[in-house]
C-alpha atoms as a PDB file:
ATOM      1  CA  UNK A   1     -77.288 -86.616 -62.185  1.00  0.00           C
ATOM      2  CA  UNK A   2     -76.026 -83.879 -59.991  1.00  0.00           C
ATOM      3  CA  UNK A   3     -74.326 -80.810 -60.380  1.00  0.00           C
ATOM      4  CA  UNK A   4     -74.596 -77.379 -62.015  1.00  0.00           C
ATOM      5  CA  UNK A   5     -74.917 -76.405 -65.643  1.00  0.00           C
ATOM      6  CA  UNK A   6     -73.415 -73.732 -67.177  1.00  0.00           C
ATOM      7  CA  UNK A   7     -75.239 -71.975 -69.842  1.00  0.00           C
ATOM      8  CA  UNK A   8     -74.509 -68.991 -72.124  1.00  0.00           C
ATOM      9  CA  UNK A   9     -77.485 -66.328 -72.735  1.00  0.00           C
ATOM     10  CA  UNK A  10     -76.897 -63.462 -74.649  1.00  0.00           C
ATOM     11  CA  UNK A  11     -73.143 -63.931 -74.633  1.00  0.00           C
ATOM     12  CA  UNK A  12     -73.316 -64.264 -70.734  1.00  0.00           C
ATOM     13  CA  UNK A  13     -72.285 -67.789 -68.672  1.00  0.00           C
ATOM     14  CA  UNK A  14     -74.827 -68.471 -65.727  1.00  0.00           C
ATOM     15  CA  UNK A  15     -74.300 -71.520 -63.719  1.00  0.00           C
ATOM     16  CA  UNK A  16     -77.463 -72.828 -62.300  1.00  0.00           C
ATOM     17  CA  UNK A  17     -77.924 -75.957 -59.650  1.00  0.00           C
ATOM     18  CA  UNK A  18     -79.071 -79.519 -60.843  1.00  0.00           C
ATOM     19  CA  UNK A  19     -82.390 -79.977 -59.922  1.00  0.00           C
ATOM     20  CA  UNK A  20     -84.585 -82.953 -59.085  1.00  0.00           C
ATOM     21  CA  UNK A  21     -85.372 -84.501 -62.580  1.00  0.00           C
ATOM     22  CA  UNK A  22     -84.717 -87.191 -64.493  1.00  0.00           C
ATOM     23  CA  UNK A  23     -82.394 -86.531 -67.263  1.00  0.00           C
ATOM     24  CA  UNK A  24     -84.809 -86.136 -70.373  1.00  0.00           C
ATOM     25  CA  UNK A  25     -87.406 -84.086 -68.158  1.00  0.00           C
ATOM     26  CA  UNK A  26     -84.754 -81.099 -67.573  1.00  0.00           C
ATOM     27  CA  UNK A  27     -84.439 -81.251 -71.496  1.00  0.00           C
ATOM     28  CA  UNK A  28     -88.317 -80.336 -72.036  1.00  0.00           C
ATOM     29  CA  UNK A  29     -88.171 -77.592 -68.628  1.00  0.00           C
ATOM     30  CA  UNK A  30     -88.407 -74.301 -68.903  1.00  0.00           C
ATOM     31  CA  UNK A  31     -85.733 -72.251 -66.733  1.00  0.00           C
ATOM     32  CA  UNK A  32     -84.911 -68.822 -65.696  1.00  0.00           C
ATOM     33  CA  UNK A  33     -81.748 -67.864 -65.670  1.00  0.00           C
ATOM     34  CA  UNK A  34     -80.509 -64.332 -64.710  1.00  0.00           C
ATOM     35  CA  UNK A  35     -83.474 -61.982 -66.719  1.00  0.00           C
ATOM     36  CA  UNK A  36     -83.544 -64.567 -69.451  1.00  0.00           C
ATOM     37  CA  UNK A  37     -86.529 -67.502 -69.729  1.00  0.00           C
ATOM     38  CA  UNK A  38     -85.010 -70.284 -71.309  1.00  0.00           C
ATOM     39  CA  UNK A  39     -86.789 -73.254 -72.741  1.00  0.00           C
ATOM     40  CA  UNK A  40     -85.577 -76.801 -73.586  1.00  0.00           C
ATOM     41  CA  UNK A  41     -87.368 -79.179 -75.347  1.00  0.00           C
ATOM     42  CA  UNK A  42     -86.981 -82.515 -77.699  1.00  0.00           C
ATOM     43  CA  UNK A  43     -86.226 -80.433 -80.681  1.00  0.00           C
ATOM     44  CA  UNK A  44     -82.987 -79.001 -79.446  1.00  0.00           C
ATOM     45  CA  UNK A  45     -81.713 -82.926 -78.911  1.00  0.00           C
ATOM     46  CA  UNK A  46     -79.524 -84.080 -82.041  1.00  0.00           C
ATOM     47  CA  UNK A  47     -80.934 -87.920 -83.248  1.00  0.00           C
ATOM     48  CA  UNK A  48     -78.126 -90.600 -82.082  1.00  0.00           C
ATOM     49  CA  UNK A  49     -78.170 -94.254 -82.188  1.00  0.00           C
ATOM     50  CA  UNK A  50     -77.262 -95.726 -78.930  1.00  0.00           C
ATOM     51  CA  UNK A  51     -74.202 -97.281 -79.942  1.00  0.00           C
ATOM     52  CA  UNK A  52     -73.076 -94.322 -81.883  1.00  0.00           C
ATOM     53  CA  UNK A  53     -69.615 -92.507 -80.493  1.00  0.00           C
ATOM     54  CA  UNK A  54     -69.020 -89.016 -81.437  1.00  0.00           C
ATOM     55  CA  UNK A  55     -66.167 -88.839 -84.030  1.00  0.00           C
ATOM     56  CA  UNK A  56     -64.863 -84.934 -84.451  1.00  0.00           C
ATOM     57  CA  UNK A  57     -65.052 -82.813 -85.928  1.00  0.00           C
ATOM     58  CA  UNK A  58     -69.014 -83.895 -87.224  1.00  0.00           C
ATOM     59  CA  UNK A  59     -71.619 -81.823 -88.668  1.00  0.00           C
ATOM     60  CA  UNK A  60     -75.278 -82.405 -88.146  1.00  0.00           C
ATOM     61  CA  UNK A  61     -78.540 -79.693 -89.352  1.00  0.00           C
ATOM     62  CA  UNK A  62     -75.853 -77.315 -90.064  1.00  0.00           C
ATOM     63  CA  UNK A  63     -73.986 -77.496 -87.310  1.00  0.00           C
ATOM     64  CA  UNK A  64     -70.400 -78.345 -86.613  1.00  0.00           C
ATOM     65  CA  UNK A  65     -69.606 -80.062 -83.706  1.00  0.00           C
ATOM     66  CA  UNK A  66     -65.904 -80.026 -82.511  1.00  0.00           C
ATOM     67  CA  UNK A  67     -65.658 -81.722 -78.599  1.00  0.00           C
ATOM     68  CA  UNK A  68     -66.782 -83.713 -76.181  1.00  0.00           C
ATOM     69  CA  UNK A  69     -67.322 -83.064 -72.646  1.00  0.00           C
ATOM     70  CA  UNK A  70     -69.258 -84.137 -68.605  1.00  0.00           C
ATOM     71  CA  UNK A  71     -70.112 -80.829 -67.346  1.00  0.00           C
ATOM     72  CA  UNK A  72     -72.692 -80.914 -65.375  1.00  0.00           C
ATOM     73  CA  UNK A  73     -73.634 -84.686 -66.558  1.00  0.00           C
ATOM     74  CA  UNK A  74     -70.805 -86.803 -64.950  1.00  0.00           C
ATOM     75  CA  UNK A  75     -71.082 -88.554 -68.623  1.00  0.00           C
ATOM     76  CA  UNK A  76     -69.662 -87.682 -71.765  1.00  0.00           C
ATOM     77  CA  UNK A  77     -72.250 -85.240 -74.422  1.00  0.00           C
ATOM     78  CA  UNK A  78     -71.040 -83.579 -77.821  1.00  0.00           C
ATOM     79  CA  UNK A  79     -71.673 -79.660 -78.356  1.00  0.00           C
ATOM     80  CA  UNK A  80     -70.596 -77.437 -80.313  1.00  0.00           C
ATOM     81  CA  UNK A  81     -68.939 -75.220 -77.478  1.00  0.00           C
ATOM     82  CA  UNK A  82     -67.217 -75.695 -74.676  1.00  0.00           C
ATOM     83  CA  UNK A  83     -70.047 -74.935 -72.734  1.00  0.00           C
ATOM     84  CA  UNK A  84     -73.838 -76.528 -73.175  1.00  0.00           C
ATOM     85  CA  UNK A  85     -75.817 -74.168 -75.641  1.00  0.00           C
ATOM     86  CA  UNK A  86     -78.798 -76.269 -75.617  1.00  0.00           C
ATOM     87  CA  UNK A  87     -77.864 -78.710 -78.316  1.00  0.00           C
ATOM     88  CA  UNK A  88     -76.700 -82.011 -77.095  1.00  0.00           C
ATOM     89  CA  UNK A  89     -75.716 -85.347 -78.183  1.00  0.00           C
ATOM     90  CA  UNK A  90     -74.644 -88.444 -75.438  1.00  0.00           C
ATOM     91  CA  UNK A  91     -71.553 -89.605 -76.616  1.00  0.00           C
ATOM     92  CA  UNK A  92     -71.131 -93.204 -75.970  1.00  0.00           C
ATOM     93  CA  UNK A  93     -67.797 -94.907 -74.971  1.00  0.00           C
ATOM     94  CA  UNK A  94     -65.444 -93.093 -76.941  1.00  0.00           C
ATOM     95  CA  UNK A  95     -61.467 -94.625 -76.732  1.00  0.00           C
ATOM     96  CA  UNK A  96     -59.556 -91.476 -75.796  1.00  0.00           C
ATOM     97  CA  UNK A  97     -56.469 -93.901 -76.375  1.00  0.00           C
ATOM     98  CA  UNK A  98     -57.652 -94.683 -80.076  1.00  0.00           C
ATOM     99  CA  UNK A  99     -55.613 -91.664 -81.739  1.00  0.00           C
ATOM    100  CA  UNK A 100     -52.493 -93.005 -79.563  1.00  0.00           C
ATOM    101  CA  UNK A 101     -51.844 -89.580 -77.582  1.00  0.00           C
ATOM    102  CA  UNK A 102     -49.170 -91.665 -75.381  1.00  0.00           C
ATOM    103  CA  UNK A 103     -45.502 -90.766 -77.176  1.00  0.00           C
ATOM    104  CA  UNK A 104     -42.265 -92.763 -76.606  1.00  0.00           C
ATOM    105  CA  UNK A 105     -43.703 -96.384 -75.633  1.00  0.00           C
ATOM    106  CA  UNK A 106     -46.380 -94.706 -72.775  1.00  0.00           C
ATOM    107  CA  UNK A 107     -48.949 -96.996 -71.772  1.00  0.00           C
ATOM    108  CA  UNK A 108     -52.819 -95.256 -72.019  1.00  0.00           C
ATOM    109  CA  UNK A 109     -55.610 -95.910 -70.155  1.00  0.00           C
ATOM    110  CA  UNK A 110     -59.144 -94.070 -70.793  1.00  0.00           C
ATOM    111  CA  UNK A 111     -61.380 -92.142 -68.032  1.00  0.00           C
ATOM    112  CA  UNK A 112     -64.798 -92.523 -69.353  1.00  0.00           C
ATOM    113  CA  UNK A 113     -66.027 -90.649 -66.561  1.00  0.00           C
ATOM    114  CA  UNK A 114     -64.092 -87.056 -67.102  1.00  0.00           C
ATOM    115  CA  UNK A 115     -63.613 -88.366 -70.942  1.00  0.00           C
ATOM    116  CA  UNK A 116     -59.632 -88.008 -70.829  1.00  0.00           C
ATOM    117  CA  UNK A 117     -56.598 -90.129 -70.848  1.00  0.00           C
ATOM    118  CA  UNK A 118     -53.403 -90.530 -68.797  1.00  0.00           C
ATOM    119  CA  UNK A 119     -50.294 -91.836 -70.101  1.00  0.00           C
ATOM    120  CA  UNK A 120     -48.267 -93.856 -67.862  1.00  0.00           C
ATOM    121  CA  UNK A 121     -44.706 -92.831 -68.776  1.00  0.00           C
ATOM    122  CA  UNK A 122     -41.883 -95.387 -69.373  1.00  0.00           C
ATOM    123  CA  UNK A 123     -38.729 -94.649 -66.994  1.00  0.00           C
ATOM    124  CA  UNK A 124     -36.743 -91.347 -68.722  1.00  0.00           C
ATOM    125  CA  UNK A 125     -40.017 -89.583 -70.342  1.00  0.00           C
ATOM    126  CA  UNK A 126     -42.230 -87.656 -68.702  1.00  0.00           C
ATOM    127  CA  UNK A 127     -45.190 -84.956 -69.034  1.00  0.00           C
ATOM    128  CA  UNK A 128     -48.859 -85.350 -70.325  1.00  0.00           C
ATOM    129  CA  UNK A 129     -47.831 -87.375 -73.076  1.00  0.00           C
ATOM    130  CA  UNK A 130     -44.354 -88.467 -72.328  1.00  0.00           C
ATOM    131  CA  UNK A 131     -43.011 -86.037 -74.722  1.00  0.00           C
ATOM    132  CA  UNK A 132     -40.347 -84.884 -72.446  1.00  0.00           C
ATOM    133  CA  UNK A 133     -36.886 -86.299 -71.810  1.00  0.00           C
ATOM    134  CA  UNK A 134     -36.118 -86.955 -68.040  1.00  0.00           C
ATOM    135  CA  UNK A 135     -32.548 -85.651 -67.577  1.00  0.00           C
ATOM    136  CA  UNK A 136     -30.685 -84.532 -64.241  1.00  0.00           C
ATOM    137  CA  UNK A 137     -28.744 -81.701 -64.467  1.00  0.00           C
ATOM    138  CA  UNK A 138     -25.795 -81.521 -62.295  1.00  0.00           C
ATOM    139  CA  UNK A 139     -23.103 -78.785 -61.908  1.00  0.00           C
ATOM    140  CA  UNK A 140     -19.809 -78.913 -61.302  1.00  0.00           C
ATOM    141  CA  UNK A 141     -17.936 -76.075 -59.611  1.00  0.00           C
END
């Protein structure tokens, strides 16, 4: 993968490069970021099958776990921020279209990449979700 990661130490959000490792070697680096040494290993990963999906809100050790997201991955991973704490999960093939987010008769189709959705509208809705009549307003003098 390539990219940056953003991490929060003591309440502050550093974004530091990718760096030349596979995957589950960055997890079980040790990193410096700002005055802080930060240390990953295998017990800050959360257990998954691999044909598990995450399914929010879900609670694991204690922890709740409310969203899915790709920063920094370019694949989908649970945490329980929006922003990677050191506690990760991969999620696998979720169906953003599942919970039908499309109103009025849209048509969905799922991004695994970014993990979203976009609703194709049917002619006289509109917006994210086609939750908004189309209507053109025309004055008369």
């Amino acid at each position: 993968p390539s990219g940056e990661v953003n991490i929060i130490v003591a309440g502050k959000n550093y974004s530091i490069p990718d760096f030349e490792l596979p995957f589950t070697d960055k997890l079980k680096s040790n990193l410096t970021i700002g005055p802080y040494n930060v240390a990953f290993n295998q017990t800050n990963l959360i257990p998954i099958n691999t044909n598990a999906t995450c399914s929010f809100p879900f609670a694991y050790n204690g922890a709740n776990y409310t969203t899915c997201i790709t920063t920094g991955y370019g694949f989908p991973w649970c945490s329980a921020t929006p922003v990677f704490t050191g506690r990760l999960v991969d999620c696998r093939n979720i169906d953003w279209c599942a919970s039908g987010p499309c109103l009025n008769n849209g048509t969905c189709s799922v991004n695994q990449q970014y993990g979203t959705f976009q609703c194709k509208c049917v002619d006289g809705w509109v917006g994210l979700q086609c939750a908004y009549r189309k209507f053109l307003l025309i004055s008369i003098n």
